[in-house]
PDB file of N, CA and C in Angstrom:
ATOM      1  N   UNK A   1     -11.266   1.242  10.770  1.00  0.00           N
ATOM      2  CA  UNK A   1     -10.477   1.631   9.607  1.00  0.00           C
ATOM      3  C   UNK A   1      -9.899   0.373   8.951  1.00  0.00           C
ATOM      4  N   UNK A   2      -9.779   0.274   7.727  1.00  0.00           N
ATOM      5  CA  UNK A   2      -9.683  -1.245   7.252  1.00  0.00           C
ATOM      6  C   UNK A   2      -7.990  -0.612   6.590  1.00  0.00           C
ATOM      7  N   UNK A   3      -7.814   0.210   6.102  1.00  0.00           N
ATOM      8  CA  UNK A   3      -6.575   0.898   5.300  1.00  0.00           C
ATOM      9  C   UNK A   3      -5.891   2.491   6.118  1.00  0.00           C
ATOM     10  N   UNK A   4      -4.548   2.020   6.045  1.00  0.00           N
ATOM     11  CA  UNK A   4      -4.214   3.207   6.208  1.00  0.00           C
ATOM     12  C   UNK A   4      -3.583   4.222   5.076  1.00  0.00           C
ATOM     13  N   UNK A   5      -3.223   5.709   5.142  1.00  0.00           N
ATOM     14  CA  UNK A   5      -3.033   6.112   4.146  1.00  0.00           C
ATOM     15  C   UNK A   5      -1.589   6.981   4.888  1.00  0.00           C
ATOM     16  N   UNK A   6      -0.481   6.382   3.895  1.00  0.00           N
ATOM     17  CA  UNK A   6       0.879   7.176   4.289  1.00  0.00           C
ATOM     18  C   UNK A   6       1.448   8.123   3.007  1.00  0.00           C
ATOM     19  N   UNK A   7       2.286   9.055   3.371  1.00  0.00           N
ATOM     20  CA  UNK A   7       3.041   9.374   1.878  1.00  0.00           C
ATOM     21  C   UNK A   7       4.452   9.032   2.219  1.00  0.00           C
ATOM     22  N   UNK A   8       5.035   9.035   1.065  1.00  0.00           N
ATOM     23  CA  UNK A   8       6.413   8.793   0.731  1.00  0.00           C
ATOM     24  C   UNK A   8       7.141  10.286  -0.012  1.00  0.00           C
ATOM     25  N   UNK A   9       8.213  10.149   1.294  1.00  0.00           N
ATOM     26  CA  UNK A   9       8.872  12.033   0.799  1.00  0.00           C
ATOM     27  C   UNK A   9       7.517  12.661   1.012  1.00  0.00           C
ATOM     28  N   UNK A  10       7.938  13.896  -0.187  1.00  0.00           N
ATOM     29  CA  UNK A  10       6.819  14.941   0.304  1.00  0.00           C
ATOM     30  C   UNK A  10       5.928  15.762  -1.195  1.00  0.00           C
ATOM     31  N   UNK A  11       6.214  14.590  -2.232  1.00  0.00           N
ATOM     32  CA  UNK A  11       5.738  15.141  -3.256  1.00  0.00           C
ATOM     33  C   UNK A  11       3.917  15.080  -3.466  1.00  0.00           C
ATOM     34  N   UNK A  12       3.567  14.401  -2.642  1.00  0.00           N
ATOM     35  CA  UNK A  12       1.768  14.411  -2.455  1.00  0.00           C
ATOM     36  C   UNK A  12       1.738  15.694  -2.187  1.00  0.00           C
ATOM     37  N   UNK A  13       2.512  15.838  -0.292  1.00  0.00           N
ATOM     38  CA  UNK A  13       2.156  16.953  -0.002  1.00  0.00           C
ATOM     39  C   UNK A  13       2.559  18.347  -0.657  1.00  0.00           C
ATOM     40  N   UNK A  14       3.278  18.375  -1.449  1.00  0.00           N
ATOM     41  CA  UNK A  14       3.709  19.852  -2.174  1.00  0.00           C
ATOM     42  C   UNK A  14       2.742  19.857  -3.027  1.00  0.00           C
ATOM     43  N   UNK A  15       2.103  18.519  -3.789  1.00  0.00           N
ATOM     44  CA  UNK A  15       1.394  18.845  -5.013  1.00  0.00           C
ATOM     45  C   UNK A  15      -0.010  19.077  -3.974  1.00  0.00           C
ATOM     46  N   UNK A  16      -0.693  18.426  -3.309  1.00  0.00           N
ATOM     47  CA  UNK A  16      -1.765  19.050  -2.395  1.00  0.00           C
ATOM     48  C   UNK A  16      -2.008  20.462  -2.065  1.00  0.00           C
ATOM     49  N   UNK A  17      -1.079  20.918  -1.695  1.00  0.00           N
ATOM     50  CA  UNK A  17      -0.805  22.385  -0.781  1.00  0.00           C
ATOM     51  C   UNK A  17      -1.022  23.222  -2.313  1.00  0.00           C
ATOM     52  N   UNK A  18      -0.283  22.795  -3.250  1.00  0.00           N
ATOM     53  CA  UNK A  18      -0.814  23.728  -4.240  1.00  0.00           C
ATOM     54  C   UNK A  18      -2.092  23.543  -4.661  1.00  0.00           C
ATOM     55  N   UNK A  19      -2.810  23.211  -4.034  1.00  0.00           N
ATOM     56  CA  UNK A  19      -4.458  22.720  -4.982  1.00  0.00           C
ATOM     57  C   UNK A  19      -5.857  23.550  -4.182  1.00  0.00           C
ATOM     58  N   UNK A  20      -7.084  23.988  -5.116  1.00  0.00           N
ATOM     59  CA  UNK A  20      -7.679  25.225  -3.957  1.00  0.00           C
ATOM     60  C   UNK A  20      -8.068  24.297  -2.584  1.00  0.00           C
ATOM     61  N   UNK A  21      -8.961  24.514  -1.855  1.00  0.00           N
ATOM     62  CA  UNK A  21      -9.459  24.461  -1.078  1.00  0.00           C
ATOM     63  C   UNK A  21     -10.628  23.313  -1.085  1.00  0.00           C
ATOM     64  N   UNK A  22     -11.285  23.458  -2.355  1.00  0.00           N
ATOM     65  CA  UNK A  22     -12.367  22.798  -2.593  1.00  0.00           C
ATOM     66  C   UNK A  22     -11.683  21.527  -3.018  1.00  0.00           C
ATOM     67  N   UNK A  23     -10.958  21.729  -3.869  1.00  0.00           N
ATOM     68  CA  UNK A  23      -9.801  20.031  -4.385  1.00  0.00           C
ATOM     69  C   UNK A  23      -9.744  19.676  -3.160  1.00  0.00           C
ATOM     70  N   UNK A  24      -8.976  19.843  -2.006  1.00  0.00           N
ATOM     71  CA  UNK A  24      -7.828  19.755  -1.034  1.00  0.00           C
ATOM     72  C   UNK A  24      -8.960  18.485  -0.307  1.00  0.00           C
ATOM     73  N   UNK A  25     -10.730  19.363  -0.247  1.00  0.00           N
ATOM     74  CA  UNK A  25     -11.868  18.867   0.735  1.00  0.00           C
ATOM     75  C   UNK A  25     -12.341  17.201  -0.507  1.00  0.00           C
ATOM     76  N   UNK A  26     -12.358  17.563  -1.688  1.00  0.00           N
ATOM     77  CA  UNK A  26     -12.300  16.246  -2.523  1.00  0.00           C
ATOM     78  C   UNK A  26     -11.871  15.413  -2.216  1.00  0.00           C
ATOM     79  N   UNK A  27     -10.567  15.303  -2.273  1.00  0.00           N
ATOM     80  CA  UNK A  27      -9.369  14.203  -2.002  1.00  0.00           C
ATOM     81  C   UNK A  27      -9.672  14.046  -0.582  1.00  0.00           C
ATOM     82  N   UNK A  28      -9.991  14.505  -0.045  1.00  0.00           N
ATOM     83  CA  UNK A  28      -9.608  14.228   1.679  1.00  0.00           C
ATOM     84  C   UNK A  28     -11.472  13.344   1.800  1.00  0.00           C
ATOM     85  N   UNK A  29     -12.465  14.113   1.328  1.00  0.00           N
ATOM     86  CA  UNK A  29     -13.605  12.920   0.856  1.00  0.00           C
ATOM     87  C   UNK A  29     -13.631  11.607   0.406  1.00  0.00           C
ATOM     88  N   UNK A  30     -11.976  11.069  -0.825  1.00  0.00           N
ATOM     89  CA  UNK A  30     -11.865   9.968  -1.490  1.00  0.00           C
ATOM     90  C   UNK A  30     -10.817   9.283  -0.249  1.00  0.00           C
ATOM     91  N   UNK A  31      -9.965  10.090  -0.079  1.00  0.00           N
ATOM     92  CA  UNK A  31      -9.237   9.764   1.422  1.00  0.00           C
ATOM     93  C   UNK A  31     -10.305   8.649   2.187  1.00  0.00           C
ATOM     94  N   UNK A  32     -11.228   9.129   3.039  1.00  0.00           N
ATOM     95  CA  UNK A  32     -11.923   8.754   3.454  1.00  0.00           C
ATOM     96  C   UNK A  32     -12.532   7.187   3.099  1.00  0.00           C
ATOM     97  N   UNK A  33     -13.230   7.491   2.060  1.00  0.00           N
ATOM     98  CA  UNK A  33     -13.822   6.377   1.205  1.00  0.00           C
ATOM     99  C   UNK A  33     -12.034   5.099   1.619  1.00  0.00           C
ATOM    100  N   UNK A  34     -11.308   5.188   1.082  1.00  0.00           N
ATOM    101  CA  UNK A  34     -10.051   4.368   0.700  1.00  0.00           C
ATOM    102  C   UNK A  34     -10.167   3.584   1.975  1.00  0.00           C
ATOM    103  N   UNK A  35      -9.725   4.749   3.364  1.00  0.00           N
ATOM    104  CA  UNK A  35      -9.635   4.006   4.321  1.00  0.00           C
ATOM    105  C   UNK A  35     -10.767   3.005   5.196  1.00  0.00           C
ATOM    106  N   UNK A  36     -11.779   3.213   4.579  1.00  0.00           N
ATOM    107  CA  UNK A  36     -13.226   3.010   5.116  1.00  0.00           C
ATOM    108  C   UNK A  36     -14.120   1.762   4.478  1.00  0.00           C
ATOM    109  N   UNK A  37     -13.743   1.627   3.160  1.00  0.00           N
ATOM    110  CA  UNK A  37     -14.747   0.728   2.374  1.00  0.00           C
ATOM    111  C   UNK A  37     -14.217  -0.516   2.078  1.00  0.00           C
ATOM    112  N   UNK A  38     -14.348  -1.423   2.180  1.00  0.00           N
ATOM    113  CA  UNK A  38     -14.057  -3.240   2.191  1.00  0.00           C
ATOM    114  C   UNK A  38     -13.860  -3.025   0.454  1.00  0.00           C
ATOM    115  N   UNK A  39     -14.750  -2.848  -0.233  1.00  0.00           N
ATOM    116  CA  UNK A  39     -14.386  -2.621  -2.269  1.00  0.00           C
ATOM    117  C   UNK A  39     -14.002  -1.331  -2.522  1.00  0.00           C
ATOM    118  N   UNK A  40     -13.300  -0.695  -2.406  1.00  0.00           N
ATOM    119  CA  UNK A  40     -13.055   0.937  -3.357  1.00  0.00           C
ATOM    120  C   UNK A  40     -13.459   0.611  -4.525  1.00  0.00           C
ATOM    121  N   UNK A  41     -14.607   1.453  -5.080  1.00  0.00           N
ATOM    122  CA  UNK A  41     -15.148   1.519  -6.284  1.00  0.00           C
ATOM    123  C   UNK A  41     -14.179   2.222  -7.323  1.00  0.00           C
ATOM    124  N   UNK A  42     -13.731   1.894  -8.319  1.00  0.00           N
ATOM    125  CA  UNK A  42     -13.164   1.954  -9.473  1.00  0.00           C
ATOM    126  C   UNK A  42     -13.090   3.297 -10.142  1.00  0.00           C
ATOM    127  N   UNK A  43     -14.281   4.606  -9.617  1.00  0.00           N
ATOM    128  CA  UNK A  43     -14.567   5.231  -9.941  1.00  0.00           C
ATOM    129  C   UNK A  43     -12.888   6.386  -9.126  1.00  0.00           C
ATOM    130  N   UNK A  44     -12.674   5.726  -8.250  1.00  0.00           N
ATOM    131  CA  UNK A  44     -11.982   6.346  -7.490  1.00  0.00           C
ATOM    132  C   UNK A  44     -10.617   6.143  -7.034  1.00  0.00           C
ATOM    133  N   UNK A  45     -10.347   4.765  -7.621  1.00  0.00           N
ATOM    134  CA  UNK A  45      -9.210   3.920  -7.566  1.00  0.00           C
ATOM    135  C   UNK A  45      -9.105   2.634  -8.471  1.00  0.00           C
ATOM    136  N   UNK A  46      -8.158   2.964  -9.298  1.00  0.00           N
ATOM    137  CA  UNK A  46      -7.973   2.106 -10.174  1.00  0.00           C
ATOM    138  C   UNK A  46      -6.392   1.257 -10.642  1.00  0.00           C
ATOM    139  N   UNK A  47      -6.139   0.105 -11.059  1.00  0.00           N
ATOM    140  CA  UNK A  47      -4.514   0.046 -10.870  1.00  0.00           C
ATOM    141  C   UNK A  47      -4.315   0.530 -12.507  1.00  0.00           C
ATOM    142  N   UNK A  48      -3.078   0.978 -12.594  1.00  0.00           N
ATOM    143  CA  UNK A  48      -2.264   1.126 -13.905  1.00  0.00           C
ATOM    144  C   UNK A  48      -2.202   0.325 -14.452  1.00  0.00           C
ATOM    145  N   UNK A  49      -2.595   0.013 -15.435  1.00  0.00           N
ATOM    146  CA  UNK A  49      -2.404  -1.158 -16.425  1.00  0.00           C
ATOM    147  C   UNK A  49      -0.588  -1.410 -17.207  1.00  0.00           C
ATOM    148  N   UNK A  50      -0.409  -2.306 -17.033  1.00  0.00           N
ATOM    149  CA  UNK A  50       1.060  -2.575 -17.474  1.00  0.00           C
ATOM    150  C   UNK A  50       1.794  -2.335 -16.309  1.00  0.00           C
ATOM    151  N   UNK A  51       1.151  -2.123 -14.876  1.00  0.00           N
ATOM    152  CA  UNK A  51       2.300  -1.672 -13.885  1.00  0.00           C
ATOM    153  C   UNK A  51       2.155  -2.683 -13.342  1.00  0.00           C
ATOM    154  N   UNK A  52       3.735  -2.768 -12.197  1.00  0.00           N
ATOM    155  CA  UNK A  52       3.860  -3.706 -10.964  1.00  0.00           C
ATOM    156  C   UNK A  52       3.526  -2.917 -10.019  1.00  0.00           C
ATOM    157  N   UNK A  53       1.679  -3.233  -9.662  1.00  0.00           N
ATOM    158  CA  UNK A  53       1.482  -2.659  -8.321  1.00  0.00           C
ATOM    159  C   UNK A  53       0.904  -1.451  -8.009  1.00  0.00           C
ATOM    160  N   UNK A  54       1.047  -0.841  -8.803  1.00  0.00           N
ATOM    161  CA  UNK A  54       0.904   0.566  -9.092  1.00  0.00           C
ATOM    162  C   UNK A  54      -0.638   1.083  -9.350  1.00  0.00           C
ATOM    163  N   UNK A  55      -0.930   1.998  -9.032  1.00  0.00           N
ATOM    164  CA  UNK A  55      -2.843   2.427  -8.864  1.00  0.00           C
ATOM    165  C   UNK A  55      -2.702   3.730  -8.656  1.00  0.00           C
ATOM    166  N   UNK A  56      -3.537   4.676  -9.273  1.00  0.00           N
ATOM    167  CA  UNK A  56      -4.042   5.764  -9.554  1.00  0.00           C
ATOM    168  C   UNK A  56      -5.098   5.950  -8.137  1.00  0.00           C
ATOM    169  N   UNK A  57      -5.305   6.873  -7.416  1.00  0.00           N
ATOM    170  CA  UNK A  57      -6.344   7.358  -6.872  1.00  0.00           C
ATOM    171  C   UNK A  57      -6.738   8.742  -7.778  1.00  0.00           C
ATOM    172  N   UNK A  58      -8.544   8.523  -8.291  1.00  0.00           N
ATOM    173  CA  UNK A  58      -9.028   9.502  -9.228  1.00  0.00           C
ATOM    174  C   UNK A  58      -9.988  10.359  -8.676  1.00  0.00           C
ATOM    175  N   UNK A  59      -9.470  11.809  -8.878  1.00  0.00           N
ATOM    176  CA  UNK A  59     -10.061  12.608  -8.371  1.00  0.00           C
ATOM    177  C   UNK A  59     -11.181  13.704  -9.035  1.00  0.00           C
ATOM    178  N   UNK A  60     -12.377  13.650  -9.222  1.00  0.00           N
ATOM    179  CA  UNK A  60     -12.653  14.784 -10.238  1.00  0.00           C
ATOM    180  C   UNK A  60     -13.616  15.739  -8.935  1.00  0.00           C
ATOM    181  N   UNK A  61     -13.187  17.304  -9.470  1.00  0.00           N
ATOM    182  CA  UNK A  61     -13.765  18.342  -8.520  1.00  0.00           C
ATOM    183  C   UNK A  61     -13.615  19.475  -9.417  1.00  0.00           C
ATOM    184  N   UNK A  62     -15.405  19.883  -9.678  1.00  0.00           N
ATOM    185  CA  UNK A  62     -15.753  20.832 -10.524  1.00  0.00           C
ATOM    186  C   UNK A  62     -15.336  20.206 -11.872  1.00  0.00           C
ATOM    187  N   UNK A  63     -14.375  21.447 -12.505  1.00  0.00           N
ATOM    188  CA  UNK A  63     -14.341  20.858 -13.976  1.00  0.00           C
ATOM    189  C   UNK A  63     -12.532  20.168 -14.090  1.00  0.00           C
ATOM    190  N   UNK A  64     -12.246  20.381 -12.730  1.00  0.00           N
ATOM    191  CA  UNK A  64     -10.845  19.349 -12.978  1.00  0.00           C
ATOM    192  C   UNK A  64     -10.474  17.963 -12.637  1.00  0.00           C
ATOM    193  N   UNK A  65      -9.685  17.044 -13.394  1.00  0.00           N
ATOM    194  CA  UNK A  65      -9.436  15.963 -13.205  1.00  0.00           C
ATOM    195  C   UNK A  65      -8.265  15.715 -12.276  1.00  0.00           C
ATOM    196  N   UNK A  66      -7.865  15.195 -11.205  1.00  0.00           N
ATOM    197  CA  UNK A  66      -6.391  14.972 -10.595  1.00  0.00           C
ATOM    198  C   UNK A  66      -6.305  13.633 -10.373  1.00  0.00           C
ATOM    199  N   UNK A  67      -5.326  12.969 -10.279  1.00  0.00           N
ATOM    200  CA  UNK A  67      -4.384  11.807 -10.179  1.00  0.00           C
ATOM    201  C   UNK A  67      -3.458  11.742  -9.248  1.00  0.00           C
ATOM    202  N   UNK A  68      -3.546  10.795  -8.604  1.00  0.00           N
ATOM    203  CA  UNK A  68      -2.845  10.674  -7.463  1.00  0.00           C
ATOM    204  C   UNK A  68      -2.031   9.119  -7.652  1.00  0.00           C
ATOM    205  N   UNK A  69      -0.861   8.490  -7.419  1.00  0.00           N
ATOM    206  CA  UNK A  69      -0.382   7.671  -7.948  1.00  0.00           C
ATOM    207  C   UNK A  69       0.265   7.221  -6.680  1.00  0.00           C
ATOM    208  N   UNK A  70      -0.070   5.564  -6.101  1.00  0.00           N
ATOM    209  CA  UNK A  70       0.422   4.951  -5.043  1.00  0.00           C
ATOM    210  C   UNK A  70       0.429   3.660  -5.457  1.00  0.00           C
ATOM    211  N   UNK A  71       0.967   2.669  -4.274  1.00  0.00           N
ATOM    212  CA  UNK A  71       0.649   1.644  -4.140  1.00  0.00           C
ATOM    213  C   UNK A  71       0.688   0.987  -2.861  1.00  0.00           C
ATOM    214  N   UNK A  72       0.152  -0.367  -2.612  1.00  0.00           N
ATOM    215  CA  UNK A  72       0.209  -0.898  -1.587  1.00  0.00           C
ATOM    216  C   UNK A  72       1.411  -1.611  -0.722  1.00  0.00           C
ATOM    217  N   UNK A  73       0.948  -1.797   0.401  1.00  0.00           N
ATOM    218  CA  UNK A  73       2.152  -2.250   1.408  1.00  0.00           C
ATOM    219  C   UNK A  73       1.835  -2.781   2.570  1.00  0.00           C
ATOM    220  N   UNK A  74       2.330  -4.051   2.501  1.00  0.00           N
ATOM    221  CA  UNK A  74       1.400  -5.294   3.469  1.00  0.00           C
ATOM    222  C   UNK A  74      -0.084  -5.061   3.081  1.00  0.00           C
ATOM    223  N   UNK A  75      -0.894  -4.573   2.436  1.00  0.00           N
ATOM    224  CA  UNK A  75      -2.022  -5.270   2.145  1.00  0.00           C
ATOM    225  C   UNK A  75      -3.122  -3.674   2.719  1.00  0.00           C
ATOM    226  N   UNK A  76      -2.489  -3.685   3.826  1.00  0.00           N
ATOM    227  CA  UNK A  76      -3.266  -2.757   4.435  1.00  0.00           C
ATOM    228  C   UNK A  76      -2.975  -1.209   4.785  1.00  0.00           C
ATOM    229  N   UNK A  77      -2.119  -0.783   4.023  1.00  0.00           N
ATOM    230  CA  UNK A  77      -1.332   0.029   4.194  1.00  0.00           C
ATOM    231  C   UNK A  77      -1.208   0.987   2.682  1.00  0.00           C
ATOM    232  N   UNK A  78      -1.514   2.268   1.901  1.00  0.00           N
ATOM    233  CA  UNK A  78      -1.843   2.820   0.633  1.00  0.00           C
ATOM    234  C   UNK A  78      -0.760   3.779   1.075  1.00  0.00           C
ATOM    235  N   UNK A  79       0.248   3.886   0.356  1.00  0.00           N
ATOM    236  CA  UNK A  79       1.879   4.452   0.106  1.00  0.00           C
ATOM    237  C   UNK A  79       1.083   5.675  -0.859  1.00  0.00           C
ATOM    238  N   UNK A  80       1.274   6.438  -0.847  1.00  0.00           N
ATOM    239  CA  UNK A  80       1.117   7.748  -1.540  1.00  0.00           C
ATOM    240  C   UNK A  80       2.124   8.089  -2.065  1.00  0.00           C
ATOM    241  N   UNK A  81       3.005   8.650  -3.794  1.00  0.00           N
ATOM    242  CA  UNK A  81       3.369   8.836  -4.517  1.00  0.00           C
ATOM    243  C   UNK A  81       3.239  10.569  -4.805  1.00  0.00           C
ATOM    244  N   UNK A  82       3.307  10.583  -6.051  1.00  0.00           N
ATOM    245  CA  UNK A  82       3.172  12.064  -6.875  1.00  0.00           C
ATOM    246  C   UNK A  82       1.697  12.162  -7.222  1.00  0.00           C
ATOM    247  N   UNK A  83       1.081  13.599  -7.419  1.00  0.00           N
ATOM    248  CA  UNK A  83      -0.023  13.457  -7.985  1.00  0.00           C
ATOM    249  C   UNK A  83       0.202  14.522  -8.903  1.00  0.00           C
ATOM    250  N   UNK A  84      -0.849  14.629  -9.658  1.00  0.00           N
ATOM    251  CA  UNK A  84      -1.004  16.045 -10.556  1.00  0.00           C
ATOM    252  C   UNK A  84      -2.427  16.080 -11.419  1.00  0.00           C
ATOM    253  N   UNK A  85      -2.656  17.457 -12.132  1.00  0.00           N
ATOM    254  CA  UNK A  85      -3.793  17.940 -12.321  1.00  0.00           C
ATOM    255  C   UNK A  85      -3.657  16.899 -14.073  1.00  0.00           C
ATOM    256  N   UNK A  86      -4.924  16.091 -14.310  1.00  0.00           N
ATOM    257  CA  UNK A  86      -4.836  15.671 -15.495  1.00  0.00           C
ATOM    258  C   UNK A  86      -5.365  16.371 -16.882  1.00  0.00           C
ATOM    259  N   UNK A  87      -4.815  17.063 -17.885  1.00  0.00           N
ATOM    260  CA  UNK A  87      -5.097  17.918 -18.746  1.00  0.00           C
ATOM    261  C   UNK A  87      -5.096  17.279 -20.265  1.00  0.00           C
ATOM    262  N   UNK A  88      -5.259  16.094 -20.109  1.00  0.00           N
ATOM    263  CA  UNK A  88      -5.412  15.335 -21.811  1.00  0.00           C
ATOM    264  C   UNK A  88      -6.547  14.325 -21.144  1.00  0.00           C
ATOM    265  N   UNK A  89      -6.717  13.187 -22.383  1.00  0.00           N
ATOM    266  CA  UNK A  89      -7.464  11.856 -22.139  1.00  0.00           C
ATOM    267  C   UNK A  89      -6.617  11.132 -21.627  1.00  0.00           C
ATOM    268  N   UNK A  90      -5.062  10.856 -22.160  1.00  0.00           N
ATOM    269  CA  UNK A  90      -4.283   9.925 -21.579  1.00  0.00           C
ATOM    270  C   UNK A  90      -3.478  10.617 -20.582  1.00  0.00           C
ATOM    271  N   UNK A  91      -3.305   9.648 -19.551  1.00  0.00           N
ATOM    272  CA  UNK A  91      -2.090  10.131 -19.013  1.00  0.00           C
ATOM    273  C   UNK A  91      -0.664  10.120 -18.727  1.00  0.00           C
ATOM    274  N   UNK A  92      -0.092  10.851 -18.806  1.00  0.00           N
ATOM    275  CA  UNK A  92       1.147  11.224 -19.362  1.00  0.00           C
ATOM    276  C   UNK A  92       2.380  10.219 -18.547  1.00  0.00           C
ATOM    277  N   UNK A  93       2.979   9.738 -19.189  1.00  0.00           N
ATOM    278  CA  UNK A  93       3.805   9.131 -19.145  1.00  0.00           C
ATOM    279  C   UNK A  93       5.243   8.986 -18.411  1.00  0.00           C
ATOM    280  N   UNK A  94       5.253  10.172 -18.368  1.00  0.00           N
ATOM    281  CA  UNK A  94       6.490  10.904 -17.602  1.00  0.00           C
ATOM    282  C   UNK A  94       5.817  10.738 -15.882  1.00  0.00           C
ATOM    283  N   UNK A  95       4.513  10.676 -15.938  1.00  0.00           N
ATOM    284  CA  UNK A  95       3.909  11.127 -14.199  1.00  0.00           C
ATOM    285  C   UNK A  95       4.166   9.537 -13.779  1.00  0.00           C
ATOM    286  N   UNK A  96       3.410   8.495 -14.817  1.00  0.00           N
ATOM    287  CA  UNK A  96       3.679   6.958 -14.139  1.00  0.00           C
ATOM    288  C   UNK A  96       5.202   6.470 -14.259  1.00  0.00           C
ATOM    289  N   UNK A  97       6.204   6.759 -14.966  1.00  0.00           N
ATOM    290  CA  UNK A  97       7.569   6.711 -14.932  1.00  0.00           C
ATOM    291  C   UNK A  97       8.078   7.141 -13.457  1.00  0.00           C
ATOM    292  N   UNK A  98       7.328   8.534 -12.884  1.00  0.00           N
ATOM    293  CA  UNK A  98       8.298   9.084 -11.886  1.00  0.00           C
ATOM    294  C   UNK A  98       7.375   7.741 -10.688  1.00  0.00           C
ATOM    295  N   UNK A  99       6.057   7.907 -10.380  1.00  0.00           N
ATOM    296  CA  UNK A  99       5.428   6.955  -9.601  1.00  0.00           C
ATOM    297  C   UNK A  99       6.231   5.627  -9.521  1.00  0.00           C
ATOM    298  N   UNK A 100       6.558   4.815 -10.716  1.00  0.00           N
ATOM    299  CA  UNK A 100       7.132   4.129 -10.683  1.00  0.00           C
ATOM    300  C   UNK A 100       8.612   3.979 -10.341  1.00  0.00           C
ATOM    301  N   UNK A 101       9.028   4.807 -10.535  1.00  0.00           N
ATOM    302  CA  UNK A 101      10.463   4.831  -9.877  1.00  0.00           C
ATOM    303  C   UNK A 101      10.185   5.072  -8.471  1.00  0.00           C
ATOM    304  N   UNK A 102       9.416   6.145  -7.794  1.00  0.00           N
ATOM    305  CA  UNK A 102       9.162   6.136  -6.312  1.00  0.00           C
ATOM    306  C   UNK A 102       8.765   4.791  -5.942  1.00  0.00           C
ATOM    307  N   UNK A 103       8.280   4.490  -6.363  1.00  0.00           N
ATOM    308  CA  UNK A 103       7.800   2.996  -6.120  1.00  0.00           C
ATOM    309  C   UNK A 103       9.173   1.921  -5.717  1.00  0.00           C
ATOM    310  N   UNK A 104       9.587   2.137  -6.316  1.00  0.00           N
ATOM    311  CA  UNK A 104      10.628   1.639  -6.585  1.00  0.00           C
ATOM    312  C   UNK A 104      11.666   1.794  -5.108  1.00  0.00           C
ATOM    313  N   UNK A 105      11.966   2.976  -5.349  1.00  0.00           N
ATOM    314  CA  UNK A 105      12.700   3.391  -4.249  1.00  0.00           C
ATOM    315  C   UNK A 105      11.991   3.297  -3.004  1.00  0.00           C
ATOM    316  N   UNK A 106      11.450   3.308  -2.514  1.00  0.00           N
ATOM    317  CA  UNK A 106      10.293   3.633  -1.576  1.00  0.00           C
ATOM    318  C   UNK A 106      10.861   1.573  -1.027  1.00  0.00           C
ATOM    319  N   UNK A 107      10.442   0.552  -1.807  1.00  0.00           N
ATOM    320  CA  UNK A 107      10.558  -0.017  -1.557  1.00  0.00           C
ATOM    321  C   UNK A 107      12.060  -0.967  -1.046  1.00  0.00           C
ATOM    322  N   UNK A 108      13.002  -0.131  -1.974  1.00  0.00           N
ATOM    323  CA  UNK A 108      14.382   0.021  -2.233  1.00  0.00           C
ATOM    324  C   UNK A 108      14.841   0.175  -0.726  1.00  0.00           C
ATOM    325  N   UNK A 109      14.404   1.277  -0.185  1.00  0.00           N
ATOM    326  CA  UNK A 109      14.878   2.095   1.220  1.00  0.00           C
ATOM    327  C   UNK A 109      13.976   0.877   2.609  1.00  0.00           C
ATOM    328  N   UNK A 110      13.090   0.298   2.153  1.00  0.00           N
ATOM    329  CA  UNK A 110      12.440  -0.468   3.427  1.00  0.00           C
ATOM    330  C   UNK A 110      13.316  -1.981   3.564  1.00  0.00           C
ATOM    331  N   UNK A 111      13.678  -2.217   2.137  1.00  0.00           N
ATOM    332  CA  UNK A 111      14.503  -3.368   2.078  1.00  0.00           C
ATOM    333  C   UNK A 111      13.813  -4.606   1.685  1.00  0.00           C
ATOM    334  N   UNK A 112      12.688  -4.590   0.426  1.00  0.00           N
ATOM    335  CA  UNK A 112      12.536  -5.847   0.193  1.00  0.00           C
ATOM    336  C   UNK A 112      10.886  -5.327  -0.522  1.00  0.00           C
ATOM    337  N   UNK A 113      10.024  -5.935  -1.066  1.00  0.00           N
ATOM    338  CA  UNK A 113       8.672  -5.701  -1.801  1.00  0.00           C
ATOM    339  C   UNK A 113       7.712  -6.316  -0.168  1.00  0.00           C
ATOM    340  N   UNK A 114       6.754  -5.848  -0.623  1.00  0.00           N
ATOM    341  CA  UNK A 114       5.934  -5.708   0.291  1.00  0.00           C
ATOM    342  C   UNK A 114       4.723  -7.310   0.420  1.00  0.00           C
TER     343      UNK A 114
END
């Protein structure tokens, strides 16, 4: 395993638990890939542009798009954030605001950036 995958609080997992079955087996497929592959292809992880740190894990299953919003810690380590179902081209602003503030805090509570 080259990466591990943690969450922070429990807003992955509330937004997960609401998602069908077939999503749930997606993500847990890109899961996989994250912890496993020396390059994560782009298709599947990408950073936020204009952020400190900050990266999208991208999910598409069937005809929906989801977003998953983390970042790293010591290098080897993928902090899990908020996710949600994406329903425009851009994405919404309010979702990388809250990521970013978890981010924030997340790092706030360990005592120092990673």
């Amino acid at each position: 395993m080259i990466r591990e995958i943690q969450f922070y609080k429990n807003h992955f997992t509330d937004f997960y638990i609401s998602l069908d079955s077939s999503v749930q087996e997606k993500i847990e497929f890109v899961f996989k890939i994250i912890r496993t592959v020396d390059r994560i292809p782009e298709k599947f992880f990408k950073h936020i542009e204009g952020s400190d740190g900050l990266f999208e894990i991208r999910i598409k299953a069937g005809s929906g798009i989801y977003r998953i919003f983390c970042c790293f810690d010591k290098g080897r380590i993928v902090t899990l954030f908020n996710g949600f179902q994406k329903k425009s081209q851009k994405t919404p602003k309010k979702e990388i605001e809250k990521a970013a503030r978890l981010k924030q805090e997340y790092f706030n509570k360990k005592g120092g950036k990673s």
